[in-house]
Protein backbone atom coordinates (compact mmCIF):
# COMPACT_ATOMS: atom_id res chain seq x y z
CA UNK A 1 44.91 2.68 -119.34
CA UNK A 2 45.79 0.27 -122.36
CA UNK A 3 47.76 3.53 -123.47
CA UNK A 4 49.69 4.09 -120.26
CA UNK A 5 50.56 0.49 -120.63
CA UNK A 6 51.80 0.17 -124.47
CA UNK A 7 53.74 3.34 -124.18
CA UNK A 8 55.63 1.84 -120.73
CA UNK A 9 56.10 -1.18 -122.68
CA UNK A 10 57.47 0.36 -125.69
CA UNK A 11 59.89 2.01 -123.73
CA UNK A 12 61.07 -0.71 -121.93
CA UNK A 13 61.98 -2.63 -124.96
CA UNK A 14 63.61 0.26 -126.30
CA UNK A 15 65.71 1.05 -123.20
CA UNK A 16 66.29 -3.27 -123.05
CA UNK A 17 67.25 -3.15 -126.52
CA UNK A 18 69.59 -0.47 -126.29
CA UNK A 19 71.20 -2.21 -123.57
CA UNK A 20 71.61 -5.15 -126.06
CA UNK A 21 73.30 -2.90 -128.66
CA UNK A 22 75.72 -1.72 -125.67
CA UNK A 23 76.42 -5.58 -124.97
CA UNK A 24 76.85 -6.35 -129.10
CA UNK A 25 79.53 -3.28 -129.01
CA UNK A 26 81.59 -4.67 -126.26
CA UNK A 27 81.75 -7.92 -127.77
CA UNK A 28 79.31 -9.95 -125.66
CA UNK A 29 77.48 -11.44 -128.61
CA UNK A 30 75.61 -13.96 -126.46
CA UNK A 31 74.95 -11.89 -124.08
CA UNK A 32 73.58 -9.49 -126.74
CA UNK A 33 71.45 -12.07 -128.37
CA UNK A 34 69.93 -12.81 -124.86
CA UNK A 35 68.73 -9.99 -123.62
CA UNK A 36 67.39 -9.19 -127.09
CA UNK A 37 65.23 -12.41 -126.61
CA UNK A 38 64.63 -10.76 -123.26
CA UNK A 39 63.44 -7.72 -125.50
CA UNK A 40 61.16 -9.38 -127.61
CA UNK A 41 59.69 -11.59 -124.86
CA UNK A 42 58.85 -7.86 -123.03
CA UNK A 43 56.74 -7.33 -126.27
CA UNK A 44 54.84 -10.22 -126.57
CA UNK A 45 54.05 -11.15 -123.04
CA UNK A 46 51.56 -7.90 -122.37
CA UNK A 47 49.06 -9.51 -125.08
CA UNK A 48 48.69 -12.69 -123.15
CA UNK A 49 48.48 -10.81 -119.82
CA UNK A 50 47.11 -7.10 -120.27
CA UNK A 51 46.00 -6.86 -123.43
CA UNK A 52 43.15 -9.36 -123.15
């Protein structure tokens, strides 16, 4: 199960991240440099919650 989990979570910072590189391209730096926080808060959070 921890699998299924770190691969879902993997994914979903690279598809976030991604998202944040499409933002940084169109000239929304803040709005780049948020949702990369968002990002790296998607990484972290699991080992407080799931990952116990």
């Amino acid at each position: 199960m921890n699998t299924t989990i770190t691969f879902v979570v993997i994914f979903v910072f690279f598809y976030t991240a991604g998202f944040a590189v499409t933002l940084w391209r169109e000239k929304n730096k803040l709005g780049s440099a948020a949702v990369f926080l968002l990002a790296v808060s998607i990484v972290i959070t699991p080992f407080f919650s799931v990952f116990r």
